[in-house]
Each structure stands twice: as C-alpha cells, then as structure tokens.
N, C-alpha and C. Protein backbone atom coordinates (compact mmCIF):
# COMPACT_ATOMS: atom_id res chain seq x y z
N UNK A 1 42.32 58.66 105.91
CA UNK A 1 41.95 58.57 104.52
C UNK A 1 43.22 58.60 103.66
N UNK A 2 43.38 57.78 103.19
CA UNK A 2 44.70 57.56 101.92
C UNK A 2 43.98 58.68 100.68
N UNK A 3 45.34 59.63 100.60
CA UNK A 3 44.98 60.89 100.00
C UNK A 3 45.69 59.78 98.10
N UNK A 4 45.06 60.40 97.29
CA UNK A 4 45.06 60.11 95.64
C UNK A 4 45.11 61.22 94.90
N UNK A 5 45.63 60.66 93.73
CA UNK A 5 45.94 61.96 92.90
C UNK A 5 44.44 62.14 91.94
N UNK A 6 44.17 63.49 91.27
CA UNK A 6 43.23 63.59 90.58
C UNK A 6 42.73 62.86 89.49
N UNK A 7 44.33 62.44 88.90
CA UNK A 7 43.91 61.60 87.73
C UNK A 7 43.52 60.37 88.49
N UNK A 8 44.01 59.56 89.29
CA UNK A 8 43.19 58.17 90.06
C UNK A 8 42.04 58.52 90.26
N UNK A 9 41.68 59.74 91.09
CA UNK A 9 40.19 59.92 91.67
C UNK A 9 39.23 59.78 90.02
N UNK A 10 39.58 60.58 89.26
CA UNK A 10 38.99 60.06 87.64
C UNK A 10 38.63 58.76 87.36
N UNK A 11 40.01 58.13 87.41
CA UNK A 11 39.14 56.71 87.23
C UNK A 11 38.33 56.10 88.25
N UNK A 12 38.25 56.52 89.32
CA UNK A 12 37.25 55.75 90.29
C UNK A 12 36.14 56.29 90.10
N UNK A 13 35.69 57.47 89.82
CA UNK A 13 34.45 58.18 89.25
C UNK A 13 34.20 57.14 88.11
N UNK A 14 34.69 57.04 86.83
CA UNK A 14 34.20 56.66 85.95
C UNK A 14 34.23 55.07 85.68
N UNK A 15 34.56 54.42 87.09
CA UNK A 15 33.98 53.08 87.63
C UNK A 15 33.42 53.18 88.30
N UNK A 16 32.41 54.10 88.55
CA UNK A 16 31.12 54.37 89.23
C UNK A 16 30.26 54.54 88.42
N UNK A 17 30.41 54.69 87.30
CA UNK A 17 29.12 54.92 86.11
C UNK A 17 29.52 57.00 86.18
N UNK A 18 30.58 57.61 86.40
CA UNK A 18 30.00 58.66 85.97
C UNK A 18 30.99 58.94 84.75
N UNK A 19 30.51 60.28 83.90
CA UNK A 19 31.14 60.19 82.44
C UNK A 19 31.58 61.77 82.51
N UNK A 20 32.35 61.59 81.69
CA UNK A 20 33.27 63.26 81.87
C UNK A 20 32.61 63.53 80.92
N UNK A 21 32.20 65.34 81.37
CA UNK A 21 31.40 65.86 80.26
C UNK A 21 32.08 67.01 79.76
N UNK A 22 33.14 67.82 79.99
CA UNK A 22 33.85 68.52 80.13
C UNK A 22 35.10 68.68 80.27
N UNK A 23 36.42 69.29 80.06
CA UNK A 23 37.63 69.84 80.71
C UNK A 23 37.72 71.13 80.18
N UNK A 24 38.03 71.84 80.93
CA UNK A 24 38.07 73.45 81.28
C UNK A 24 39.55 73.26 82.41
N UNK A 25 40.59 73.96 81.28
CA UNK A 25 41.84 73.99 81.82
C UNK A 25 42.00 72.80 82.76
N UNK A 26 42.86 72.30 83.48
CA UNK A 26 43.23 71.09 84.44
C UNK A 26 41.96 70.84 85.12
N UNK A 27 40.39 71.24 85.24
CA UNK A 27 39.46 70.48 85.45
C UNK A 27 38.53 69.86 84.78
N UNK A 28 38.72 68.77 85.40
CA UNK A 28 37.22 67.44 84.61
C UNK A 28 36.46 67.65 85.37
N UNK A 29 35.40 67.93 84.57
CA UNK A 29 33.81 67.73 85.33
C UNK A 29 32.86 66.65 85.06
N UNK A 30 32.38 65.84 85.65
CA UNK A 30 31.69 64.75 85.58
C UNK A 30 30.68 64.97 85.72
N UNK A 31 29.66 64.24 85.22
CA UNK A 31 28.13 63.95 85.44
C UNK A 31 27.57 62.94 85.41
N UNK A 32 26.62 62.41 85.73
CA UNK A 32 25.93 60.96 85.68
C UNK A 32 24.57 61.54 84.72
N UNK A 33 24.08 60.20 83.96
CA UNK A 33 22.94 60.58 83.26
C UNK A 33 21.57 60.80 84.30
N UNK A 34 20.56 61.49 84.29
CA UNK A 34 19.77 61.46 85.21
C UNK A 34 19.66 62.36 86.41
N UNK A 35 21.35 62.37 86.91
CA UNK A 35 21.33 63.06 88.29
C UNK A 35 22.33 64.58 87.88
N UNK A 36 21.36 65.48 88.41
CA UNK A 36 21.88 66.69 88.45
C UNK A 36 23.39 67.68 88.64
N UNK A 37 23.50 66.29 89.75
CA UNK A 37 25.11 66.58 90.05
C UNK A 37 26.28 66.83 89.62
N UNK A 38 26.98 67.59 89.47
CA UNK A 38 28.21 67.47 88.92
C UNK A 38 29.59 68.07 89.94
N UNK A 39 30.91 66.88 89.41
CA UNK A 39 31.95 66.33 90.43
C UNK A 39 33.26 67.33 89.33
N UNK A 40 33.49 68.33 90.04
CA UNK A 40 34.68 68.86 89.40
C UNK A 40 35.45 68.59 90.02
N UNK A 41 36.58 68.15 89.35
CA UNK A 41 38.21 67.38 90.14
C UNK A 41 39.56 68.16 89.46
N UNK A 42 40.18 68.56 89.90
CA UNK A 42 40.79 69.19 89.65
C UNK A 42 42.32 67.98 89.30
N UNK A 43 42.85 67.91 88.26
CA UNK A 43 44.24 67.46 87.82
C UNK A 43 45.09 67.95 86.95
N UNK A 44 45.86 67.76 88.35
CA UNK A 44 47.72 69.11 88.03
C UNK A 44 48.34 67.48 87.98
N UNK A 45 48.61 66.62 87.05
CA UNK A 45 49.52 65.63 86.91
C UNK A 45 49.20 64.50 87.88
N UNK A 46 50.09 64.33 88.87
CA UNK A 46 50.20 63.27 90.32
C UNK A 46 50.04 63.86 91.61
N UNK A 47 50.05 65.37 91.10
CA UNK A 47 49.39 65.50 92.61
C UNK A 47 48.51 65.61 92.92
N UNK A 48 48.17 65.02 94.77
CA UNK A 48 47.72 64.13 95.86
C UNK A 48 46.19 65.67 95.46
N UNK A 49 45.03 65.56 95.90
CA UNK A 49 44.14 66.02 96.39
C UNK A 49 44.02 66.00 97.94
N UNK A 50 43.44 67.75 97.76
CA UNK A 50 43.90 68.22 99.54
C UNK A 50 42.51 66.75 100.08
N UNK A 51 42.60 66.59 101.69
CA UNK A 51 42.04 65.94 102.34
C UNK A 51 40.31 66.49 102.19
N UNK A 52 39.98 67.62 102.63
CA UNK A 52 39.25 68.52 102.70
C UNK A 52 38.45 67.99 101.17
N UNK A 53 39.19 68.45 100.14
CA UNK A 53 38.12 68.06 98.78
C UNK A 53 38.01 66.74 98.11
N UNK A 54 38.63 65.82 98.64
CA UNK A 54 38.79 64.43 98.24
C UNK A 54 37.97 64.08 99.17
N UNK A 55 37.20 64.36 100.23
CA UNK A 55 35.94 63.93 101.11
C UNK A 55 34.90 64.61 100.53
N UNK A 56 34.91 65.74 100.56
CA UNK A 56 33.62 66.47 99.53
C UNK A 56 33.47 65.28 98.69
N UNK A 57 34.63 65.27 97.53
CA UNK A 57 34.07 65.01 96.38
C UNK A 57 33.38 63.34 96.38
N UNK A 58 34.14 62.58 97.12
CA UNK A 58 33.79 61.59 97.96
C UNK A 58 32.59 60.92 98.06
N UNK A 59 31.88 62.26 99.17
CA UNK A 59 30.29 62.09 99.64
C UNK A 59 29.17 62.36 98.40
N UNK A 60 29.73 63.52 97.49
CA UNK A 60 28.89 63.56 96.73
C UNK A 60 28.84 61.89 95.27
N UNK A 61 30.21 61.72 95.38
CA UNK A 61 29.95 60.39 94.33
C UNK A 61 29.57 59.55 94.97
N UNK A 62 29.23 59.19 96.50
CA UNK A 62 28.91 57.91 97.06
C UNK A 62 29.99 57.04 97.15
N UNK A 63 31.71 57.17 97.48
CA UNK A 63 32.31 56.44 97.22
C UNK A 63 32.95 56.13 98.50
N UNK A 64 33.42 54.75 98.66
CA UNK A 64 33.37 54.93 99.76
C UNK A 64 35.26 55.02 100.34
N UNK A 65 35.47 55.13 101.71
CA UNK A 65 37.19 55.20 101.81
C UNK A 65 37.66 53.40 101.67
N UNK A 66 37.06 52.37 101.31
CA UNK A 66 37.75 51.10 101.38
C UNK A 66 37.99 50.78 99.61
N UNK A 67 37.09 51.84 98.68
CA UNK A 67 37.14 51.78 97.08
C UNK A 67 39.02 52.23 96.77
N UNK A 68 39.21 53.37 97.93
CA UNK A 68 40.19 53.93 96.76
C UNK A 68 41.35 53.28 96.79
C-alpha cells in the first residue's frame, strides 16, 4: 500500500462525496449526508499516515488501494 499524507487522504475523501464537518486541533472529521459514519484523519502537514490507519480509514470510506 503506497502510504499518503493526511492532507492527500482529504482530498480523496472529498472526491468521494464526503464533506468536512469539523476540525478539532490537526483533525478533520468527515461525514457523508445520510450515512452515520464519520472518518477522522488526522493532519500534522506532509506527514505519511501510519499503514495500520490509512487501511482503517480506507475500508470505512470504500476507497480503494488503485484510487490513491
């Protein structure tokens, strides 16, 4: 998996249809209209997101590893 920084993972969320509803210190939290869910991403500048939460966050947006 090609690891990305938080601010990229942002824009691929919000070319998925989801919309930031929030920032609370260096996290954006996203939501989609309708669905319950919400995608907190954490961005410290350019740095990379650990492997571990860039798959979480991943599965829960439906995105897939050939998008990023």
């Amino acid at each position: 998996m090609k690891p990305v920084s938080g601010k990229k993972f942002c824009k691929i969320l919000e070319s998925h249809g989801w919309e930031l509803k929030r920032i609370t210190g260096s996290h954006h939290i996203y939501g989609r209209p309708g669905d319950p869910a919400r995608i907190t991403v954490p961005v410290h500048g350019n740095t990379l997101l650990k492997t571990g939460l860039q798959s979480h966050l991943m599965k829960i947006a439906d995105i897939d590893e050939s998008e990023l």
